[in-house]
PDB file of N, CA and C in Angstrom:
ATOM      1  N   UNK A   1    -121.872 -44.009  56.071  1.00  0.00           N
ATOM      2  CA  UNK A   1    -121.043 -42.849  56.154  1.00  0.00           C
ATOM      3  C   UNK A   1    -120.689 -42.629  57.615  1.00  0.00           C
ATOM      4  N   UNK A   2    -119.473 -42.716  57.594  1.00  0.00           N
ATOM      5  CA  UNK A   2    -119.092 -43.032  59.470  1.00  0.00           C
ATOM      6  C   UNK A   2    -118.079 -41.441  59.334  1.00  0.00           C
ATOM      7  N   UNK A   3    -117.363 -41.510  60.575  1.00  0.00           N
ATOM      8  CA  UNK A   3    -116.780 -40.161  61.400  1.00  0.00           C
ATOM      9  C   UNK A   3    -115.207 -40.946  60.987  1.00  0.00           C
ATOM     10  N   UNK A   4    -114.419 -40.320  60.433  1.00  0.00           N
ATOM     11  CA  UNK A   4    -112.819 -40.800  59.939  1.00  0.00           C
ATOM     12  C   UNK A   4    -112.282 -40.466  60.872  1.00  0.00           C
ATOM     13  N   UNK A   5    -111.346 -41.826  61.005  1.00  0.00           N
ATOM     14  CA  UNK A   5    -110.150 -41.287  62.642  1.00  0.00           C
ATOM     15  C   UNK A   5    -109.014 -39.958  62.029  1.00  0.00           C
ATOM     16  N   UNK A   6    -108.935 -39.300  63.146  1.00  0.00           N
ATOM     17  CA  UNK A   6    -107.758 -38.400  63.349  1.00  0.00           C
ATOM     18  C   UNK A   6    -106.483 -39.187  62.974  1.00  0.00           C
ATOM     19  N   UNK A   7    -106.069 -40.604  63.169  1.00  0.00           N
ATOM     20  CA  UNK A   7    -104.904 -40.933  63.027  1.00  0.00           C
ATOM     21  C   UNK A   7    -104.472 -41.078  61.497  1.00  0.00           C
ATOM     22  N   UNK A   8    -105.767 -41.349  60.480  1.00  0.00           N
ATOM     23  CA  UNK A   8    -105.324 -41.533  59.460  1.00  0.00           C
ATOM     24  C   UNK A   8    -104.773 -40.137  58.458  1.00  0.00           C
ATOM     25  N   UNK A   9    -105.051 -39.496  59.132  1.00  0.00           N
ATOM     26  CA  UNK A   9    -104.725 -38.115  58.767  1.00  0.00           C
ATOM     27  C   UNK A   9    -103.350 -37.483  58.709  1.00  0.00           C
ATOM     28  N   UNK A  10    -102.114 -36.788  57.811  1.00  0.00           N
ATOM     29  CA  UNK A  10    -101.019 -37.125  58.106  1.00  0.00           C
ATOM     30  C   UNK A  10    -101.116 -35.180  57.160  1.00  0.00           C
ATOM     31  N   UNK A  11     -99.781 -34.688  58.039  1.00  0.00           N
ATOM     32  CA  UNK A  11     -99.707 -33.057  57.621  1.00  0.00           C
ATOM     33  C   UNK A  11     -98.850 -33.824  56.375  1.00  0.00           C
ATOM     34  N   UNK A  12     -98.698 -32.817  55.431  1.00  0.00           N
ATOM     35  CA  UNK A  12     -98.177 -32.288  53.947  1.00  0.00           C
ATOM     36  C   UNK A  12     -97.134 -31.625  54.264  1.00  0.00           C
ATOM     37  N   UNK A  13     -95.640 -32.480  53.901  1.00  0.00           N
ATOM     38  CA  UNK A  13     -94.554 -31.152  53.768  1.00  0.00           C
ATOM     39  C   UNK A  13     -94.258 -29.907  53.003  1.00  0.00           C
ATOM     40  N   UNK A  14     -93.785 -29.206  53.668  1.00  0.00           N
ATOM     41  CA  UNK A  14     -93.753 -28.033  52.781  1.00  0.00           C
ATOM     42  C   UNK A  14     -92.334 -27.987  51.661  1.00  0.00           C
ATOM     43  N   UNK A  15     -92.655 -28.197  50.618  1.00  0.00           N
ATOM     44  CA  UNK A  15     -91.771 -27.755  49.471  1.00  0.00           C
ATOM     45  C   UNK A  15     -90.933 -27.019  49.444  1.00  0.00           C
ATOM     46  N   UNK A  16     -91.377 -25.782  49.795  1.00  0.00           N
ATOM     47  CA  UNK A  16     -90.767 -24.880  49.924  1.00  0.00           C
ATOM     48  C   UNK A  16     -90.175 -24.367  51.233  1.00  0.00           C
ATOM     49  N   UNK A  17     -89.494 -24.297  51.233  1.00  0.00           N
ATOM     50  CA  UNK A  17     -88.608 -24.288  53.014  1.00  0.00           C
ATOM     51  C   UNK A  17     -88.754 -22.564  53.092  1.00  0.00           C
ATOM     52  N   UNK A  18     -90.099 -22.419  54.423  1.00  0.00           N
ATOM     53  CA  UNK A  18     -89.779 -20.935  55.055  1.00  0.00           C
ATOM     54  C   UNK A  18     -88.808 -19.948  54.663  1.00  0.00           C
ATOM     55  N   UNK A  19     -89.317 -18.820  54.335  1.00  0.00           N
ATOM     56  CA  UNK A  19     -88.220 -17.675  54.328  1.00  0.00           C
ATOM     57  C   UNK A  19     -88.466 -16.918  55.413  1.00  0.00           C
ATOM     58  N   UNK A  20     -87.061 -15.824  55.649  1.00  0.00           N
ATOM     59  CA  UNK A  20     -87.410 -14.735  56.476  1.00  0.00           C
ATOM     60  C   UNK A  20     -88.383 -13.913  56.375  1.00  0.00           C
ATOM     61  N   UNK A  21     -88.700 -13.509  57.272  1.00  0.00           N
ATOM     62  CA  UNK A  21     -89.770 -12.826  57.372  1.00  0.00           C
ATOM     63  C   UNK A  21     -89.830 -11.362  56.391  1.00  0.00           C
ATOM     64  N   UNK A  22     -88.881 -10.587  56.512  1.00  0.00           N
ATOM     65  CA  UNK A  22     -88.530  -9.676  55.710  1.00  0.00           C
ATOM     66  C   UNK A  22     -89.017  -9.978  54.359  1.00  0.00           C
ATOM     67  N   UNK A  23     -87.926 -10.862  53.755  1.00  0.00           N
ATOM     68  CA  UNK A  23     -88.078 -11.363  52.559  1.00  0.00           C
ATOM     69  C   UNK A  23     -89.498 -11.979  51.663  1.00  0.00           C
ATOM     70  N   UNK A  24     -90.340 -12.496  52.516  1.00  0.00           N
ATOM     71  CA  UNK A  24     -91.467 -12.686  52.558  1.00  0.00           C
ATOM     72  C   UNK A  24     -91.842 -11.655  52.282  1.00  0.00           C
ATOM     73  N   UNK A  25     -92.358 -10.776  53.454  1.00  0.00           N
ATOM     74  CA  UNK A  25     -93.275  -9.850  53.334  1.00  0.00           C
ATOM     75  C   UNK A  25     -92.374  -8.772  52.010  1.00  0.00           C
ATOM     76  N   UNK A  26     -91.382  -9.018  51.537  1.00  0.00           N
ATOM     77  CA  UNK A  26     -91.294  -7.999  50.105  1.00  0.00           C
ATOM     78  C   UNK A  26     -91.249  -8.729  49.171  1.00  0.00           C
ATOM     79  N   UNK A  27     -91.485  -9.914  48.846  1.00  0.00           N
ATOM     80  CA  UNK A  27     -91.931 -10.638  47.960  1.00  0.00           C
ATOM     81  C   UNK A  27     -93.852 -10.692  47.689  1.00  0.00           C
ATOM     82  N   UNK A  28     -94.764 -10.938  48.956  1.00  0.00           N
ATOM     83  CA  UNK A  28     -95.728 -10.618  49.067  1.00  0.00           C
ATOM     84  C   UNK A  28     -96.174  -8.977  48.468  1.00  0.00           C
ATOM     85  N   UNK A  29     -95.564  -8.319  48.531  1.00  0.00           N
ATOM     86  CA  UNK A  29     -95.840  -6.648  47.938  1.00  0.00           C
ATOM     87  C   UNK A  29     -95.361  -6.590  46.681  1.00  0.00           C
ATOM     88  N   UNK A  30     -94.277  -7.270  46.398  1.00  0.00           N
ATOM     89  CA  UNK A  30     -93.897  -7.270  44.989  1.00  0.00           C
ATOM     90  C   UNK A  30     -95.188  -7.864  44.441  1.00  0.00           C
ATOM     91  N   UNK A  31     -95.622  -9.156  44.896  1.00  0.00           N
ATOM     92  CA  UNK A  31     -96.718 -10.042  44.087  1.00  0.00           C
ATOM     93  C   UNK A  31     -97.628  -9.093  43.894  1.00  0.00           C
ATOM     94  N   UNK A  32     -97.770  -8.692  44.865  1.00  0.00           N
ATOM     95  CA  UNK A  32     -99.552  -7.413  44.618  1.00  0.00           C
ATOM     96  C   UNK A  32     -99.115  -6.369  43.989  1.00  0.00           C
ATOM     97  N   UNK A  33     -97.808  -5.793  43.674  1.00  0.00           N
ATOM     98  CA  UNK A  33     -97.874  -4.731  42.898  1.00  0.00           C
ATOM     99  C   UNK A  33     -98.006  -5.236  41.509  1.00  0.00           C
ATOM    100  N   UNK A  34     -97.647  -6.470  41.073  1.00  0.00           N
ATOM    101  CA  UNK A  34     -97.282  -7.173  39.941  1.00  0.00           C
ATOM    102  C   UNK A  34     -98.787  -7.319  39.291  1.00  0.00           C
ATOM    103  N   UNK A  35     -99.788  -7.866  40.331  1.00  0.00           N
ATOM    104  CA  UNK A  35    -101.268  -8.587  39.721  1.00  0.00           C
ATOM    105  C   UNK A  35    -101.724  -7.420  39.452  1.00  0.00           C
ATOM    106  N   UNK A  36    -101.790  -6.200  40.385  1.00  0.00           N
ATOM    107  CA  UNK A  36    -102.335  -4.413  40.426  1.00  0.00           C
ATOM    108  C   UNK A  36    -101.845  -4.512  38.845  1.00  0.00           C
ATOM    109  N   UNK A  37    -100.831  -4.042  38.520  1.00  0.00           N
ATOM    110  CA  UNK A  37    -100.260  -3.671  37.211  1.00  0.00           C
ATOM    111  C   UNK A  37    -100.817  -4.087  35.974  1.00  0.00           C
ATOM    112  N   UNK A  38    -101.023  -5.864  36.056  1.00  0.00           N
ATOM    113  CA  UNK A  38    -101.287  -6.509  35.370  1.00  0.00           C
ATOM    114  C   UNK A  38    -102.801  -6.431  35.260  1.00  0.00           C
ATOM    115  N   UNK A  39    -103.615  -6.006  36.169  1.00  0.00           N
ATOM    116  CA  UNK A  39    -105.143  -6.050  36.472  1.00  0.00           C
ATOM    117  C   UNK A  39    -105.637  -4.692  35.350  1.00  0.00           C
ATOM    118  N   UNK A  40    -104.597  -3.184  36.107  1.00  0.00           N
ATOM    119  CA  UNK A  40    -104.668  -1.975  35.072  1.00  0.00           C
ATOM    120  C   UNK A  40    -104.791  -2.192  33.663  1.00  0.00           C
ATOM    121  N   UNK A  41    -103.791  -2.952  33.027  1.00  0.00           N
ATOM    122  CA  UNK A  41    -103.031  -3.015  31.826  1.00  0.00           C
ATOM    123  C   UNK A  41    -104.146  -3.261  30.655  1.00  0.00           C
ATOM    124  N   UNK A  42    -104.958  -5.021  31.675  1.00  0.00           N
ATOM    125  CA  UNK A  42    -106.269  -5.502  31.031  1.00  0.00           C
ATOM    126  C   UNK A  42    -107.146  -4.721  31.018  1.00  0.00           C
ATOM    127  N   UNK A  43    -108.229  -4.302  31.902  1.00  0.00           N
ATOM    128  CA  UNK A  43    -108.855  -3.194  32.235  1.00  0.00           C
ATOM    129  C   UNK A  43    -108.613  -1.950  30.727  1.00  0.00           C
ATOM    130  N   UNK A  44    -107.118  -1.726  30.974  1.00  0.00           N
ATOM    131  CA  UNK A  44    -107.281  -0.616  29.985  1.00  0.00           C
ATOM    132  C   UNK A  44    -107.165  -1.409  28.521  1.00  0.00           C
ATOM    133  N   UNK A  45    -106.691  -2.508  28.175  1.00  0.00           N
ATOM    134  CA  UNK A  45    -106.553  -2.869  27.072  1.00  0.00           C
ATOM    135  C   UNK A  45    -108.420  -3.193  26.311  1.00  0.00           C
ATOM    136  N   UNK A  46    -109.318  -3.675  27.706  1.00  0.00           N
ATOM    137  CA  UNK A  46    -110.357  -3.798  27.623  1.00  0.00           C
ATOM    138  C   UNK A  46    -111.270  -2.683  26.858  1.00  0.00           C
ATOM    139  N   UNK A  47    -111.084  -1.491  27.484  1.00  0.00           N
ATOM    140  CA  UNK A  47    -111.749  -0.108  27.103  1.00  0.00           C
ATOM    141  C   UNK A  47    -110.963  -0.141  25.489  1.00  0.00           C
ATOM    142  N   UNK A  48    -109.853  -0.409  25.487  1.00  0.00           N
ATOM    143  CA  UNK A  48    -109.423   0.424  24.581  1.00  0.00           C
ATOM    144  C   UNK A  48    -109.924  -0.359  23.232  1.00  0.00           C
ATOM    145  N   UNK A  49    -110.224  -1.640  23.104  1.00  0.00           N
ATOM    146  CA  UNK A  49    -111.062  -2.949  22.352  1.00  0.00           C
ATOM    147  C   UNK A  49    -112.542  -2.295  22.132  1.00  0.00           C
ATOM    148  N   UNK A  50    -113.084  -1.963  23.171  1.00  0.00           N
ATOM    149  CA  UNK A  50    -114.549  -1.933  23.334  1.00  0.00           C
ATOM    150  C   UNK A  50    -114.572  -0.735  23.260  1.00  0.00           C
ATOM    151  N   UNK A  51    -114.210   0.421  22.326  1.00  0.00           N
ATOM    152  CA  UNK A  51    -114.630   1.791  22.600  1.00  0.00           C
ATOM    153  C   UNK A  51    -116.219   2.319  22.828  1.00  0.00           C
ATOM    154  N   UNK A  52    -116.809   1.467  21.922  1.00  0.00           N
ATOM    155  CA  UNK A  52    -118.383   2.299  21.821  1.00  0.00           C
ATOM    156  C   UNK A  52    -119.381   1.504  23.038  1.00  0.00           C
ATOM    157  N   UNK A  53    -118.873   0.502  23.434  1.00  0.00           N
ATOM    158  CA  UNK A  53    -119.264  -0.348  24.638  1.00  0.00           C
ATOM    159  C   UNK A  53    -119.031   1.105  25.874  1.00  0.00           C
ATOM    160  N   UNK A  54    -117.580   1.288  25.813  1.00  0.00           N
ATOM    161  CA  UNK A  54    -116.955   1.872  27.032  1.00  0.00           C
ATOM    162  C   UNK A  54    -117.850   3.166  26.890  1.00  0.00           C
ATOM    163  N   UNK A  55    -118.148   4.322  25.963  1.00  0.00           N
ATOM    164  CA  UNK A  55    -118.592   5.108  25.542  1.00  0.00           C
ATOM    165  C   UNK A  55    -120.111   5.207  26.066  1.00  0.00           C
ATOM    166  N   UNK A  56    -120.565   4.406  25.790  1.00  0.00           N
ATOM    167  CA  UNK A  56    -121.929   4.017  25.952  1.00  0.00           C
ATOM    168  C   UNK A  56    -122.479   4.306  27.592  1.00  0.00           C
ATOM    169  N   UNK A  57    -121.369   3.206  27.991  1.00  0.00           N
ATOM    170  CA  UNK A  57    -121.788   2.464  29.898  1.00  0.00           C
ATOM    171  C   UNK A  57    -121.182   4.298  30.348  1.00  0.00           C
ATOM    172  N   UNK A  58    -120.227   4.965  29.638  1.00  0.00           N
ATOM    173  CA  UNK A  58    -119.640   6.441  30.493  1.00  0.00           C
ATOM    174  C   UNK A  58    -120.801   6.945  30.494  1.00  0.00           C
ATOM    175  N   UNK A  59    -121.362   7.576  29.480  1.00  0.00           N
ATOM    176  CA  UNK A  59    -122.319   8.404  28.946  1.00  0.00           C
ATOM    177  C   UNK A  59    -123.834   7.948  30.134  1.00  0.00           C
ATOM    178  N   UNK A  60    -123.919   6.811  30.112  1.00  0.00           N
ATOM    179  CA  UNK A  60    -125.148   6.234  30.505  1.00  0.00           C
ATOM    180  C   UNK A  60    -125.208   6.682  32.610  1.00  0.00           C
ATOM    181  N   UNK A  61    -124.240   6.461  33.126  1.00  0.00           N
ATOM    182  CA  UNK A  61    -123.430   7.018  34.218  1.00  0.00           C
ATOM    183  C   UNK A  61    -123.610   8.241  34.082  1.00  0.00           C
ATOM    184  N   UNK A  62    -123.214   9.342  33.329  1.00  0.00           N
ATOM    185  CA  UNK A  62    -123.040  10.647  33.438  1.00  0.00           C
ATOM    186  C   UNK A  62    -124.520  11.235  33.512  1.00  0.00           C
ATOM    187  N   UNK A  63    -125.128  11.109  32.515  1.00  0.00           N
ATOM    188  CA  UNK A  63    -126.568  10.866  32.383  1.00  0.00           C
ATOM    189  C   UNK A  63    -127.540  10.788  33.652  1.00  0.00           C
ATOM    190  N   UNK A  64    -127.311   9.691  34.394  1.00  0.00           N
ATOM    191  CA  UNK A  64    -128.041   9.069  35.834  1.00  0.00           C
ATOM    192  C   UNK A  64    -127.648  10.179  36.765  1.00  0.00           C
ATOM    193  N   UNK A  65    -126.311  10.472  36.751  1.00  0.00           N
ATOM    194  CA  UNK A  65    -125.807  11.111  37.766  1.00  0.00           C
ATOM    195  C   UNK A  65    -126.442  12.669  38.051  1.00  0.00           C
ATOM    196  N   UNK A  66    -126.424  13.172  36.630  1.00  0.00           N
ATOM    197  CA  UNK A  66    -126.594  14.275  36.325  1.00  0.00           C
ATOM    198  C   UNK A  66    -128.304  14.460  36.667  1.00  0.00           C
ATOM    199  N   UNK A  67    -128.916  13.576  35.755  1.00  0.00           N
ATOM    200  CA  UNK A  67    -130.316  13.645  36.117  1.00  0.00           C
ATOM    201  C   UNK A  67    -130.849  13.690  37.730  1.00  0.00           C
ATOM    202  N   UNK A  68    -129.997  12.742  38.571  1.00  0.00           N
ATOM    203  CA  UNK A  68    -130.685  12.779  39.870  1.00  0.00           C
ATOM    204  C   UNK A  68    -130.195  13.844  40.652  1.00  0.00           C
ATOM    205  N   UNK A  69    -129.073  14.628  40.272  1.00  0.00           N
ATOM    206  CA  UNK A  69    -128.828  15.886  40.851  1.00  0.00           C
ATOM    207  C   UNK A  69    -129.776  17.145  40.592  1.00  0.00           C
ATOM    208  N   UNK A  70    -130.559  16.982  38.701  1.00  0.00           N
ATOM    209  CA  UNK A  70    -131.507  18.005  38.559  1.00  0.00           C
ATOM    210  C   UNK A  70    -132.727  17.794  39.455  1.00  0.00           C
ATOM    211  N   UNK A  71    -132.814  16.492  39.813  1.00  0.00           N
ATOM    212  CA  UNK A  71    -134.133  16.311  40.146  1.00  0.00           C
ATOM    213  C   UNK A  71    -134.229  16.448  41.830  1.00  0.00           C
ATOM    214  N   UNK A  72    -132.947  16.495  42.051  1.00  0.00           N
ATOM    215  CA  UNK A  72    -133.016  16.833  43.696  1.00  0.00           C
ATOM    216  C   UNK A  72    -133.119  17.953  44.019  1.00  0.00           C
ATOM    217  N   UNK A  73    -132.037  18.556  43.089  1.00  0.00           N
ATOM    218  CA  UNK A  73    -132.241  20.505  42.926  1.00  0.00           C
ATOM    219  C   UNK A  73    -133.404  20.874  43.417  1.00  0.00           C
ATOM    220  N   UNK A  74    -133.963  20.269  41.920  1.00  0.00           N
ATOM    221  CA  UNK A  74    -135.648  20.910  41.774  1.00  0.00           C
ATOM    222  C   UNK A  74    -136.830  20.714  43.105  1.00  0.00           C
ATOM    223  N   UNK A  75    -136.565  19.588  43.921  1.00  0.00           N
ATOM    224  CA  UNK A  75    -137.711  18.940  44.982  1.00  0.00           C
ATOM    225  C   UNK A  75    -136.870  20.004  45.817  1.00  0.00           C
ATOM    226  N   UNK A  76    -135.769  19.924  46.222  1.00  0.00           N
ATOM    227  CA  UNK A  76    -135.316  21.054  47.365  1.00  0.00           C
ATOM    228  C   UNK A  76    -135.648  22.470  47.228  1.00  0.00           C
ATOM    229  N   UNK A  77    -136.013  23.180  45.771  1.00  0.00           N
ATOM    230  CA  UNK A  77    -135.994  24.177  45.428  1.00  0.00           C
ATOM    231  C   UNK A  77    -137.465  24.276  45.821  1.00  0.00           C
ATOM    232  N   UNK A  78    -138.352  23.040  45.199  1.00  0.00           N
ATOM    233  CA  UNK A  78    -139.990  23.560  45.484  1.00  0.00           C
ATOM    234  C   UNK A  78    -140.170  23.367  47.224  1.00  0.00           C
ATOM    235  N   UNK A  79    -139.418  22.328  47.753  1.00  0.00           N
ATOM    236  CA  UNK A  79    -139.893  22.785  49.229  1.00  0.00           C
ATOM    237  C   UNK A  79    -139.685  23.635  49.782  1.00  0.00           C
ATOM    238  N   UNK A  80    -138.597  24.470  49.570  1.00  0.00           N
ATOM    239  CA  UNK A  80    -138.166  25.653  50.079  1.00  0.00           C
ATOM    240  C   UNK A  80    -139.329  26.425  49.427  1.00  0.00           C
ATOM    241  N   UNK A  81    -139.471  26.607  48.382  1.00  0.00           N
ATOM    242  CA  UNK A  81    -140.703  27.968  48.030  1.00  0.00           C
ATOM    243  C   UNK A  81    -142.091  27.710  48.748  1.00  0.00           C
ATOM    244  N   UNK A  82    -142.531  26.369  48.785  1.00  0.00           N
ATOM    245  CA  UNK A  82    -143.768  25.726  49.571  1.00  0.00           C
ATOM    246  C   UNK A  82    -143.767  26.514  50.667  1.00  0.00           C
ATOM    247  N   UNK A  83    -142.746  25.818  51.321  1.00  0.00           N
ATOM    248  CA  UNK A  83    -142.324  26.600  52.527  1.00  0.00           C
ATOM    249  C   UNK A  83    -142.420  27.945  52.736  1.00  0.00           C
ATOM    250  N   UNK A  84    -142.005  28.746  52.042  1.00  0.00           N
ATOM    251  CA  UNK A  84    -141.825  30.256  52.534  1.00  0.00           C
ATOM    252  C   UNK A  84    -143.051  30.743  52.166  1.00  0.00           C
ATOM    253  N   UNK A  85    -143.760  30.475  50.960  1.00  0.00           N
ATOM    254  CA  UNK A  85    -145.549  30.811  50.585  1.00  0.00           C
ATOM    255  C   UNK A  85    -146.041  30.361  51.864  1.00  0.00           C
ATOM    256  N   UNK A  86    -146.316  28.755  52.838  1.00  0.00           N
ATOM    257  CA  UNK A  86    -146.856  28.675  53.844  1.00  0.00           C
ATOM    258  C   UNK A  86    -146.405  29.848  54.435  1.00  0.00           C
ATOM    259  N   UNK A  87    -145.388  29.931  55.211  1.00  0.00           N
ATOM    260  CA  UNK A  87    -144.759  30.767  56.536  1.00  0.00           C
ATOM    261  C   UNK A  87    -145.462  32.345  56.141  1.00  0.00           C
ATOM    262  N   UNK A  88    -145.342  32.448  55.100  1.00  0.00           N
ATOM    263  CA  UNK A  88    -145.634  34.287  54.767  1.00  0.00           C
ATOM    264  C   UNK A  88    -147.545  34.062  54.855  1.00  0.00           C
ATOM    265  N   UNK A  89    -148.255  33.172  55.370  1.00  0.00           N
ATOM    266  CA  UNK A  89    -149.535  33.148  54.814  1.00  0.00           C
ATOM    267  C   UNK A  89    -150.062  34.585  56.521  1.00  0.00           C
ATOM    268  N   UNK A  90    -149.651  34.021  57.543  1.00  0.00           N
ATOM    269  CA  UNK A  90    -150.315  34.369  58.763  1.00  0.00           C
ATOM    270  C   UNK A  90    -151.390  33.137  59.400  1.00  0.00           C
ATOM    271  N   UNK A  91    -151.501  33.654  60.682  1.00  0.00           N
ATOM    272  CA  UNK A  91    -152.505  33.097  60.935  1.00  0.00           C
ATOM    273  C   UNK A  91    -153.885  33.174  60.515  1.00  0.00           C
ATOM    274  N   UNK A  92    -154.059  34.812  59.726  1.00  0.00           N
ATOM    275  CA  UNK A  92    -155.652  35.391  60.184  1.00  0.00           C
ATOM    276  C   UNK A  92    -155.832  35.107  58.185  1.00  0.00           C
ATOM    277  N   UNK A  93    -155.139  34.321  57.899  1.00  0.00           N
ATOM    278  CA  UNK A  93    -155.781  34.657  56.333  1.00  0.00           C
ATOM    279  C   UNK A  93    -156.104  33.222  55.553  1.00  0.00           C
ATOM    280  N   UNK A  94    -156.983  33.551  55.180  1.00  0.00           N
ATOM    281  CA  UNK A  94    -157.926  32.253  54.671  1.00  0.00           C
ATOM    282  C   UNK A  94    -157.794  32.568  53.258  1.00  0.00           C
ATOM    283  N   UNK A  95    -157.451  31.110  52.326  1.00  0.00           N
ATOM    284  CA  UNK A  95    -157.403  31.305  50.778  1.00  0.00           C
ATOM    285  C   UNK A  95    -158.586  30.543  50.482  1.00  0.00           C
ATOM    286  N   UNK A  96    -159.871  31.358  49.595  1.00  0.00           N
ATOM    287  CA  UNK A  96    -160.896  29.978  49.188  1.00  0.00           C
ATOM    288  C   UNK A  96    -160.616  29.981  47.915  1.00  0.00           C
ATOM    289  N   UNK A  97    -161.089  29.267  46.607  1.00  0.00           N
ATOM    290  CA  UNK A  97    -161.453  29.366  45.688  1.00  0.00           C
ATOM    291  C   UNK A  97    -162.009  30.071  44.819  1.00  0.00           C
ATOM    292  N   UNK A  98    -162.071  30.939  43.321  1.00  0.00           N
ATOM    293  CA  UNK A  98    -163.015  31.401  43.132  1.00  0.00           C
ATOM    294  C   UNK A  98    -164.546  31.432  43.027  1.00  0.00           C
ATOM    295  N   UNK A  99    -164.958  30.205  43.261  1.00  0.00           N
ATOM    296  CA  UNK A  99    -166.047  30.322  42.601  1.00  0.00           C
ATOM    297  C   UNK A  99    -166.770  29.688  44.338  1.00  0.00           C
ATOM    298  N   UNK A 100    -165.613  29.972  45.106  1.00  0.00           N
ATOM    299  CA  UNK A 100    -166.399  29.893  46.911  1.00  0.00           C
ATOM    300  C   UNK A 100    -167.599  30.382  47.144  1.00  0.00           C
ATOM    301  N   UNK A 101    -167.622  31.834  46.830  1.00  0.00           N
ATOM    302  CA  UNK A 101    -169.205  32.322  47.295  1.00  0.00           C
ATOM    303  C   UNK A 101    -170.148  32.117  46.460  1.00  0.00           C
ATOM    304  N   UNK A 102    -169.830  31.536  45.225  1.00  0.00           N
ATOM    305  CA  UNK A 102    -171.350  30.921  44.535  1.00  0.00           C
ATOM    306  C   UNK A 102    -171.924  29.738  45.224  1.00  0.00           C
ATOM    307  N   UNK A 103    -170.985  28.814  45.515  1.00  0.00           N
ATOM    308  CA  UNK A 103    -171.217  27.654  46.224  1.00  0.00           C
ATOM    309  C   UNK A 103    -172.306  28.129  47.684  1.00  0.00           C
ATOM    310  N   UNK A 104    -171.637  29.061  48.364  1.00  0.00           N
ATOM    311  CA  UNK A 104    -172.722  28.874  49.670  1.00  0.00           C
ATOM    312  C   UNK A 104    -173.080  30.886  49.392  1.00  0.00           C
ATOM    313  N   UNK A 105    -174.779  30.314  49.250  1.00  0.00           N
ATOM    314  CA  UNK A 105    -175.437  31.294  49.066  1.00  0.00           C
ATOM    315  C   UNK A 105    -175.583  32.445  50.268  1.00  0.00           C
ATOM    316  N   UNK A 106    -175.597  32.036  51.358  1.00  0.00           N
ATOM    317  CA  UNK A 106    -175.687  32.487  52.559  1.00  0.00           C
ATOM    318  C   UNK A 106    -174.209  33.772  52.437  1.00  0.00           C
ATOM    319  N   UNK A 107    -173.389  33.551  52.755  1.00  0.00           N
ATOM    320  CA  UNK A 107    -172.059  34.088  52.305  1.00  0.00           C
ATOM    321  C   UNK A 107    -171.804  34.900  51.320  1.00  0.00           C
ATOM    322  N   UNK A 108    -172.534  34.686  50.160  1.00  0.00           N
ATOM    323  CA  UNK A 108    -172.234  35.380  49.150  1.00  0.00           C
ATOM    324  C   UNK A 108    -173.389  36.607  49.223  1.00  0.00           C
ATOM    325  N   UNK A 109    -174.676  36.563  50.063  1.00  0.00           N
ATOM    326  CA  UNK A 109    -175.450  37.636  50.666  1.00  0.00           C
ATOM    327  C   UNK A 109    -174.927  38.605  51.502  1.00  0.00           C
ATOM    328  N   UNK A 110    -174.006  37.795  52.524  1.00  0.00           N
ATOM    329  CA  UNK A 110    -173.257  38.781  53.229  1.00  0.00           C
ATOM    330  C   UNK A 110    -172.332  39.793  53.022  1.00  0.00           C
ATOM    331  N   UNK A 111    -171.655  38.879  51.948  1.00  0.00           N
ATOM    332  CA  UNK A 111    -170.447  39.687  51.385  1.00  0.00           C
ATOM    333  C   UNK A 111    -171.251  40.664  50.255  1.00  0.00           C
ATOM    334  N   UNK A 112    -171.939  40.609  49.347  1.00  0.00           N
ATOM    335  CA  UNK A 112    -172.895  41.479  49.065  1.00  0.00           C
ATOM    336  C   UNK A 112    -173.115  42.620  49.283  1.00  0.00           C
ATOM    337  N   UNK A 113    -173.603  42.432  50.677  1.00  0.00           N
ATOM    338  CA  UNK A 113    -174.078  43.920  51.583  1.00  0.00           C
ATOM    339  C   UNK A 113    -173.089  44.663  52.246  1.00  0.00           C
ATOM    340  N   UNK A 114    -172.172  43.883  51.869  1.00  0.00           N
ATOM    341  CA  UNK A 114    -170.663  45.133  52.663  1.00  0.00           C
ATOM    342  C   UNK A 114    -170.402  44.660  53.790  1.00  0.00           C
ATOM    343  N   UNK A 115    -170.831  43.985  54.239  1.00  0.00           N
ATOM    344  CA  UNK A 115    -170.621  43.270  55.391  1.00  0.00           C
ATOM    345  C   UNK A 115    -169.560  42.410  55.790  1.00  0.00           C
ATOM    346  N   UNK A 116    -168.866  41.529  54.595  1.00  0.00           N
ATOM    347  CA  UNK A 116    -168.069  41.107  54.475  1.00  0.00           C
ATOM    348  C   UNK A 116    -166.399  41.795  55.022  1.00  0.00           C
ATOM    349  N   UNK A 117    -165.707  41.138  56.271  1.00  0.00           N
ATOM    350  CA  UNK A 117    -164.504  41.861  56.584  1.00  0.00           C
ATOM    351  C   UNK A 117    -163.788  41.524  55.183  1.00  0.00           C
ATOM    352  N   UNK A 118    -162.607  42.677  54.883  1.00  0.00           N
ATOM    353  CA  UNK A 118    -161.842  42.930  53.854  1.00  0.00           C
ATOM    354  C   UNK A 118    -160.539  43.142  54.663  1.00  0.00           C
ATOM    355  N   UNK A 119    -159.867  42.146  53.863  1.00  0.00           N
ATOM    356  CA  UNK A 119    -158.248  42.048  54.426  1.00  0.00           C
ATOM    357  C   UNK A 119    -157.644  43.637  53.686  1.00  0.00           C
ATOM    358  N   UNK A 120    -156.388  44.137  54.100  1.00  0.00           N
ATOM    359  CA  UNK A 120    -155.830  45.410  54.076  1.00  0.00           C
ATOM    360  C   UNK A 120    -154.611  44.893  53.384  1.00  0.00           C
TER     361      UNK A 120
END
């Protein structure tokens, strides 16, 4: 397998002899409006063959779309409430559990005797 000379190589006439430029370029736009047209026509002749196909793939789309908008709603809606429960807490306030002062006996003596500070 060798490297082919340049000389054996010979250009291809053109058939078709150049047009103006004009003419060209509105023949070129005609062509693309022509394939566009023809592209629509199939397309719709397609749907209109395949109704419960077409029906199906809409529905299935509407569906996705719809769902990931509820579900963004909803995550934006709970961070915002997260959010504003944090921000409204303060610095000075502590949330435990109920069943906190059974756990540490010490604590639950204190609070007992009145001793315990009481938020207002």
């Amino acid at each position: 397998m060798g490297v082919a000379p340049m000389d054996r190589f010979v250009a291809v006439p053109r058939v078709i002899p150049p047009a103006s430029d004009a003419a060209s370029k509105q023949g070129r736009v005609l062509g693309a409006a022509i394939t566009l047209w023809e592209t629509l026509r199939l397309a719709l002749d397609s749907l209109r063959a395949h109704k419960l196909r077409s029906f199906l793939t809409l529905f299935g789309v509407i569906m996705a779309v719809t769902t990931l908008v509820v579900v963004m709603s909803a995550i934006a809606g709970l961070n915002l409430y997260v959010a504003n429960r944090v921000a409204n807490l303060g610095a000075n306030v502590f949330i435990a559990p109920a069943d906190y002062l059974r756990r540490l006996p010490a604590l639950a003596r204190h609070h007992a005797n009145g001793q315990g500070r009481r938020r207002h």
